[in-house]
Protein backbone atom coordinates (compact mmCIF):
# COMPACT_ATOMS: atom_id res chain seq x y z
CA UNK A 1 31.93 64.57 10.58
CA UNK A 2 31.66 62.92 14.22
CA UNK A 3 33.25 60.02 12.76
CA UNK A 4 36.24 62.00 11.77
CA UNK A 5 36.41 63.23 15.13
CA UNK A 6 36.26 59.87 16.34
CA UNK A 7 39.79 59.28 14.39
CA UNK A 8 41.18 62.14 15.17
CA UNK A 9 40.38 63.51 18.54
CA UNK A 10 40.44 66.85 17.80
CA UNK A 11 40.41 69.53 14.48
CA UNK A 12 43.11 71.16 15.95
CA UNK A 13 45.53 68.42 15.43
CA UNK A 14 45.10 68.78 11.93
CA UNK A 15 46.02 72.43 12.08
CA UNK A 16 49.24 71.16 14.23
CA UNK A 17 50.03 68.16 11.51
CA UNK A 18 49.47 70.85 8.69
CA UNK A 19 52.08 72.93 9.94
CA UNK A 20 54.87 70.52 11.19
CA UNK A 21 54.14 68.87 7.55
CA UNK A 22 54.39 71.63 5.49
CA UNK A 23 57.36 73.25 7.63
CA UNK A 24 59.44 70.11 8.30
CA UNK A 25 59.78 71.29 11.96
CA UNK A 26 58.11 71.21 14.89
CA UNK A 27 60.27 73.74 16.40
CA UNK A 28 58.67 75.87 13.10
CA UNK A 29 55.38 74.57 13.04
CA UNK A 30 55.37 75.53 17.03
CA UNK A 31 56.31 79.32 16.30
CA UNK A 32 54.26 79.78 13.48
CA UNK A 33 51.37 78.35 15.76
CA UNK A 34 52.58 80.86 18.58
CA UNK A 35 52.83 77.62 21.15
CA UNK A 36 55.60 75.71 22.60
CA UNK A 37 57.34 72.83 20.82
CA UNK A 38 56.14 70.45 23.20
CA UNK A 39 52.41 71.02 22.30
CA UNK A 40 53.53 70.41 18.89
CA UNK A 41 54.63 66.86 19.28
CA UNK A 42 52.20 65.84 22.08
CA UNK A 43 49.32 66.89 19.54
CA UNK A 44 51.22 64.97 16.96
CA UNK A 45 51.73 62.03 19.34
CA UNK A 46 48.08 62.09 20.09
CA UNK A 47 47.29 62.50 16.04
CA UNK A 48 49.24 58.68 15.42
CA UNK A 49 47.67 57.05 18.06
CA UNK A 50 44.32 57.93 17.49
CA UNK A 51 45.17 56.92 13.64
CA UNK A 52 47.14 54.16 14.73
CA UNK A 53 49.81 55.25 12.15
CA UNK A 54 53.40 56.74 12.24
CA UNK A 55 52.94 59.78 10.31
CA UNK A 56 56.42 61.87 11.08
CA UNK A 57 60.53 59.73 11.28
CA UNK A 58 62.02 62.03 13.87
CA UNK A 59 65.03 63.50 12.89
CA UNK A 60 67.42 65.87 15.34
CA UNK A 61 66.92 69.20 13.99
CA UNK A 62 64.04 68.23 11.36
CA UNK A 63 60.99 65.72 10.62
CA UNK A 64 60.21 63.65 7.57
CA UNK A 65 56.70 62.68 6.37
CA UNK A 66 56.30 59.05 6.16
CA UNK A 67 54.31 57.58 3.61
CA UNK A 68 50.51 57.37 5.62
CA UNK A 69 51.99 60.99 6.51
CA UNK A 70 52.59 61.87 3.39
CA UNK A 71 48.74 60.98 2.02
CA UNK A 72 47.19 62.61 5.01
CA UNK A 73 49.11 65.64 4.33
CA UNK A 74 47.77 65.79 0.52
CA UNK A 75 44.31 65.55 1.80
CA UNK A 76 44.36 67.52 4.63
CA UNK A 77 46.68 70.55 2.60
CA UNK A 78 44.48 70.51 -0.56
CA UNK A 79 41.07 70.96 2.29
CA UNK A 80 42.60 73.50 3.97
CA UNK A 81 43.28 75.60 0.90
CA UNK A 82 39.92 75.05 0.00
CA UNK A 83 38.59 76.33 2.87
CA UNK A 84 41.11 78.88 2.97
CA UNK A 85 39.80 79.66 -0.25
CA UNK A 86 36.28 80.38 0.23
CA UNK A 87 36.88 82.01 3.37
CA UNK A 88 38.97 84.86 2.15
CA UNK A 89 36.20 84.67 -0.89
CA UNK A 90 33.50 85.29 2.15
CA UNK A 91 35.39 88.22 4.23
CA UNK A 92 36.21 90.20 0.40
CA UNK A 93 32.31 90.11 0.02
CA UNK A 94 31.52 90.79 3.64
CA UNK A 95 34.32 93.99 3.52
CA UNK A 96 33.26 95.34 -0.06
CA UNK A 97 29.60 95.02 0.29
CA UNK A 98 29.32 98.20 0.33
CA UNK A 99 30.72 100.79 -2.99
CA UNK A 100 32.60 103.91 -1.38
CA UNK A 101 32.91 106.60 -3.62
CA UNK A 102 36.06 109.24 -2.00
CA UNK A 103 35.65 113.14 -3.14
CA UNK A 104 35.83 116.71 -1.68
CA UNK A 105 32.87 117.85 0.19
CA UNK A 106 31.93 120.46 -2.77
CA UNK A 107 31.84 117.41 -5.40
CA UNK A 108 30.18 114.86 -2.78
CA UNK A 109 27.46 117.28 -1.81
CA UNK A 110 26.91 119.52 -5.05
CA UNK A 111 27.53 117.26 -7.66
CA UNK A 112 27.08 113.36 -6.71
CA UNK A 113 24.03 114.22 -3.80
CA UNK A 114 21.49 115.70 -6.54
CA UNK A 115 22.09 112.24 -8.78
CA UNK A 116 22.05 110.10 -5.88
CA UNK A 117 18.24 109.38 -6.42
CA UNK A 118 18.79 108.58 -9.68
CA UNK A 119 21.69 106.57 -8.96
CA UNK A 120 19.41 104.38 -6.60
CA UNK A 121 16.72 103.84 -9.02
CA UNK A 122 19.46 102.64 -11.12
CA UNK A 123 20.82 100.20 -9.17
CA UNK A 124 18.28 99.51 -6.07
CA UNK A 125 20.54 96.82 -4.34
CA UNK A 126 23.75 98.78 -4.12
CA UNK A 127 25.08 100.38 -0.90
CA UNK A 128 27.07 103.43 -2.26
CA UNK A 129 28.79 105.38 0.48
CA UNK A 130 30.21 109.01 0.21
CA UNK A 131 33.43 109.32 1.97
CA UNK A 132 34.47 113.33 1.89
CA UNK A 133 38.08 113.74 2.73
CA UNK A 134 40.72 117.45 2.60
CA UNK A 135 43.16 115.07 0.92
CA UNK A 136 43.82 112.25 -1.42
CA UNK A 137 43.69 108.50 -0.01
CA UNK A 138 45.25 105.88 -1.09
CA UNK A 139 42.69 103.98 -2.56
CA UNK A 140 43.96 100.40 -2.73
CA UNK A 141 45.53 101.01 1.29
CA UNK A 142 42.65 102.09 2.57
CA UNK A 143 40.44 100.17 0.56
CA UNK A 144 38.37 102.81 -1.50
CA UNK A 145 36.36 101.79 -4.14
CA UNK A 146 35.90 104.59 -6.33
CA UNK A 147 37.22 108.57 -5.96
CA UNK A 148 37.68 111.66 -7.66
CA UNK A 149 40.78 113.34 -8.38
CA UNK A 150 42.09 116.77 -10.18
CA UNK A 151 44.43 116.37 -12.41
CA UNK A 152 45.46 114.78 -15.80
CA UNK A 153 44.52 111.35 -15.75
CA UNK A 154 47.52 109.79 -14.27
CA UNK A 155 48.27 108.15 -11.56
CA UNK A 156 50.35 105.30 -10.17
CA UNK A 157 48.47 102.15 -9.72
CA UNK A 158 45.20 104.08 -10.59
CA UNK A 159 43.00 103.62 -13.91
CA UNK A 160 40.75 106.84 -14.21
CA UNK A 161 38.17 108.59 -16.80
CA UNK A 162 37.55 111.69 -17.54
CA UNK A 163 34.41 113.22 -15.52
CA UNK A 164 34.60 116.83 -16.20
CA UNK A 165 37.31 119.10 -17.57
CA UNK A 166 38.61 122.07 -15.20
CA UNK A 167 36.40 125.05 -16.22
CA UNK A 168 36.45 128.02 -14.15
CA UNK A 169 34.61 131.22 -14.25
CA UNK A 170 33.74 134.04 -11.81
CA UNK A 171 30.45 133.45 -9.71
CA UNK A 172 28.55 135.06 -7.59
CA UNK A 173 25.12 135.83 -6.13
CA UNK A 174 22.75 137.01 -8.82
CA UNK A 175 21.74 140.47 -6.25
CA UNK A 176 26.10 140.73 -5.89
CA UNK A 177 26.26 140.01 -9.96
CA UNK A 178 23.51 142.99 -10.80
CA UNK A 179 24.99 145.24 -7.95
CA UNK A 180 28.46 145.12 -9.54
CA UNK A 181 27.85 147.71 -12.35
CA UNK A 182 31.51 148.51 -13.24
CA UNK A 183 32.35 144.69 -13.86
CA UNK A 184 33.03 145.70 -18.00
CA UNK A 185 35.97 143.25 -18.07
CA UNK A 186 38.18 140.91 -16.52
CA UNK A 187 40.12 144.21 -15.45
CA UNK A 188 37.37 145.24 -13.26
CA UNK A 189 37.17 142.26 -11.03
CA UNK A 190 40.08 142.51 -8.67
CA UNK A 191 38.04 145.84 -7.45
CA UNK A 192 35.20 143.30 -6.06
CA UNK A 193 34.82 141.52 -2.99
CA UNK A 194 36.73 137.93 -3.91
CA UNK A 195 36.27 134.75 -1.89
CA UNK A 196 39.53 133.26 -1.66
CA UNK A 197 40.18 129.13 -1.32
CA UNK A 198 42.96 127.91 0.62
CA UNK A 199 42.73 124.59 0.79
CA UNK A 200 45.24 123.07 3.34
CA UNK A 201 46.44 119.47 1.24
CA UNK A 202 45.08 119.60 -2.40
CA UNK A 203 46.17 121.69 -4.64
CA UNK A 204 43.86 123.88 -6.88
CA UNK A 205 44.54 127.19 -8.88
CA UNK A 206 43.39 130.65 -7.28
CA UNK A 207 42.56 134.17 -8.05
CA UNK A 208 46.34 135.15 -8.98
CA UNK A 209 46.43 132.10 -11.30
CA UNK A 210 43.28 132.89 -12.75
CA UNK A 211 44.26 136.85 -13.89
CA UNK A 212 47.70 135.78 -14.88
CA UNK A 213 45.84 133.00 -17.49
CA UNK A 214 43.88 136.66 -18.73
CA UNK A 215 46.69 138.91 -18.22
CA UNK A 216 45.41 141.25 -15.67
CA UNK A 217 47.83 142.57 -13.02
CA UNK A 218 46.86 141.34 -9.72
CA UNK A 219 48.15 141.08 -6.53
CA UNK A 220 46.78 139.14 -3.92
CA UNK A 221 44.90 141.72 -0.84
CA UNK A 222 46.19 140.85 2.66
CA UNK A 223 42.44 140.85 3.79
CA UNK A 224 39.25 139.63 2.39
CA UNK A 225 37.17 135.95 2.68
CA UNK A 226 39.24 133.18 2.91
CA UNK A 227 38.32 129.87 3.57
CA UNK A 228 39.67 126.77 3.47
CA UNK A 229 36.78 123.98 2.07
CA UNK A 230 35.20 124.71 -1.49
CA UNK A 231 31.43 123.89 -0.19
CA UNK A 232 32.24 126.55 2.47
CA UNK A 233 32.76 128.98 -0.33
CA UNK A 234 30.15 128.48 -2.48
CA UNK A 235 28.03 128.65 0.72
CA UNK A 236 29.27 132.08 1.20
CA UNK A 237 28.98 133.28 -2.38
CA UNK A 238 25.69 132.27 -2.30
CA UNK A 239 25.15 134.13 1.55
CA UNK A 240 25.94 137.19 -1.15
CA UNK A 241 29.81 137.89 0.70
CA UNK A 242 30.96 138.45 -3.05
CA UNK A 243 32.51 136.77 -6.10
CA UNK A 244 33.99 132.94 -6.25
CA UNK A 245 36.04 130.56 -8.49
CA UNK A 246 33.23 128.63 -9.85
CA UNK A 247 33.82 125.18 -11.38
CA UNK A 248 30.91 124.43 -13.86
CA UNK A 249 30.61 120.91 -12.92
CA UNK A 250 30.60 121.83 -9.43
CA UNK A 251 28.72 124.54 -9.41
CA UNK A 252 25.95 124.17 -12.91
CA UNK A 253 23.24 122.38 -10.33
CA UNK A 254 23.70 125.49 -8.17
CA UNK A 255 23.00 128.27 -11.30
CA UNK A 256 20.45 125.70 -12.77
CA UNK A 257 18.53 126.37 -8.62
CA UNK A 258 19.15 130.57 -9.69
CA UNK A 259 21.25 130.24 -6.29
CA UNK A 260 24.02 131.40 -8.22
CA UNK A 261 24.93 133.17 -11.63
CA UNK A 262 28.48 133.07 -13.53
CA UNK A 263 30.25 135.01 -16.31
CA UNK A 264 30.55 132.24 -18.92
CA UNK A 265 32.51 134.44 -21.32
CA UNK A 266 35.43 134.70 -19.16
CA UNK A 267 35.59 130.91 -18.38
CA UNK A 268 39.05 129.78 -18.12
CA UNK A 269 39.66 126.14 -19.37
CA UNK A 270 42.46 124.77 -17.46
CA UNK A 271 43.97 121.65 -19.38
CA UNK A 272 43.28 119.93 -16.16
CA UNK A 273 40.49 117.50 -15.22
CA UNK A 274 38.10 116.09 -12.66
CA UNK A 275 38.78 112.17 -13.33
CA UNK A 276 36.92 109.13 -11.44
CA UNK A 277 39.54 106.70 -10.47
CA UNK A 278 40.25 103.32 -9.33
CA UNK A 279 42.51 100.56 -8.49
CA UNK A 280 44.60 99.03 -11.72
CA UNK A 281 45.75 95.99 -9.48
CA UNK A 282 42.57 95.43 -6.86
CA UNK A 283 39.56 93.96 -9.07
CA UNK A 284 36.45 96.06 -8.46
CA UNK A 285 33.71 94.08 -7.14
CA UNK A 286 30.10 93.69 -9.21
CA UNK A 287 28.58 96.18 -7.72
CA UNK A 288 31.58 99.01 -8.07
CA UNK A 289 31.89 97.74 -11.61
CA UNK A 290 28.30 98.65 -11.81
CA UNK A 291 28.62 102.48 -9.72
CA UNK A 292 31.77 102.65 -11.98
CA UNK A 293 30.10 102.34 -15.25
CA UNK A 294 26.96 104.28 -14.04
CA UNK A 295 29.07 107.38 -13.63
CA UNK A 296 30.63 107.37 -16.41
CA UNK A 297 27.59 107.41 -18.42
CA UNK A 298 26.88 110.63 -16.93
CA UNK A 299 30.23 112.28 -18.72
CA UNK A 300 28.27 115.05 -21.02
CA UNK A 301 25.05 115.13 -19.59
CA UNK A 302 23.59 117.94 -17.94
């Protein structure tokens, strides 16, 4: 390599010839480079005399390769690519060594948190990083791995599988669940205390939609709980403040800990879903491959 050196002075001349060579201009090769045009051809200049060749005919407005230019610039081009090539390979790895997986708070901490040990006895060696968000990223602009997303399984650009479907049924504390004594039916549970979601960007159903899917008259109370993250309302039906929508995938850790209980005979099945997705057009690296596959393994397990 100090030989090289020797011939050519300097690496960056290389970088210059590259340029005016593959542009045809200096006046190009300059801007591209963000110099001036005379830096261009005195690096040039300085490139044939060190080589003691003639490796540009001069034109007006444009250059030519001559033939030693020409064979440099096949060496030199088909180098740079490589190294080009391996570099980009390098700062990929060095970016994505790490798996994110994007999700609401309620799914990060009450569903993916009590697998996580499991998850790292799995797969020891991978860096999986919940990122909790109140809306929906783009995944392949800001460079997501993995996320979860209500819906139906479609989305531009996205590939997805089904983790859960939408199940929803009323929860509550079990001392609030014994206390209420007139809950008979669905009728009876616009009289309780209700925890209300309003969630500012993603859209979910709520108490109205829930009575209109069992035909109870409802209108929703001026007053009452509301609050605007799920995990915040589960925290508060659990604090014993009164009844909640309660996903089952969300929420079946949660009964499972007696924290909570639920009325499974007035679930509501939504036709919607809980999907993991990713990108249809970035290639997941090995080690999201390997979070991807892991999670879906855990579709239909308790």
């Amino acid at each position: 390599m100090q030989n090289l050196w020797k011939l050519v002075s300097s690496p960056r001349h290389l970088l210059v010839f590259e340029a005016a060579a593959r542009t045809g201009s200096f006046t190009r090769a300059a801007r591209e480079l963000n110099v001036q045009q005379p830096a261009v051809s005195a690096a040039i200049k300085q490139l044939e005399t060190s080589l003691g060749v003639q490796l540009f005919i001069r034109a007006h407005r444009a250059v030519t390769l001559t033939h030693a230019g020409e064979r440099l610039y096949n060496d030199v081009f088909a180098a740079f690519e490589r190294i080009h090539q391996t570099a980009r390979m390098l700062s990929t790895q060095g970016a994505q060594a790490h798996v994110t997986l994007s999700a609401s708070t309620a799914f990060a901490h009450y569903w993916m948190v009590p697998r996580l040990a499991d998850f790292h006895r799995a797969h020891p060696g991978i860096d999986l990083r919940l990122q909790t968000s109140e809306r929906e990223p783009d995944i392949d602009a800001e460079g997501i791995s993995l996320g979860i997303r209500r819906g139906t399984g479609i989305w531009p650009g996205c590939d997805s599988h089904l983790i859960a479907p939408e199940i929803i049924s009323p929860i509550a504390a079990p001392r609030v669940m014994a206390s209420a004594v007139n809950l008979k039916t669905v009728a009876n549970l616009p009289h309780e205390n209700l925890i209300h979601l309003e969630e500012p960007v993603r859209e979910r159903p709520g108490w109205a939609d829930y009575f209109s899917y069992w035909k109870v008259p409802y209108s929703e109370p001026k007053t009452g709980l509301r609050l605007n993250d799920y995990a915040l309302v589960l925290q508060a039906a659990i604090a014993g403040e009164g009844f909640a929508f309660g996903w089952h995938h969300v929420t079946d850790h949660l009964l499972r800990q007696g924290l909570l209980t639920r009325r499974d005979a007035w679930a509501w099945e939504t036709g919607a879903g809980f999907y993991l997705v990713w990108s249809a057009t970035t290639p997941l690296t090995p080690q999201a491959e390997k979070t991807r596959d892991w999670l879906v393994s855990l579709v239909g397990c308790a």
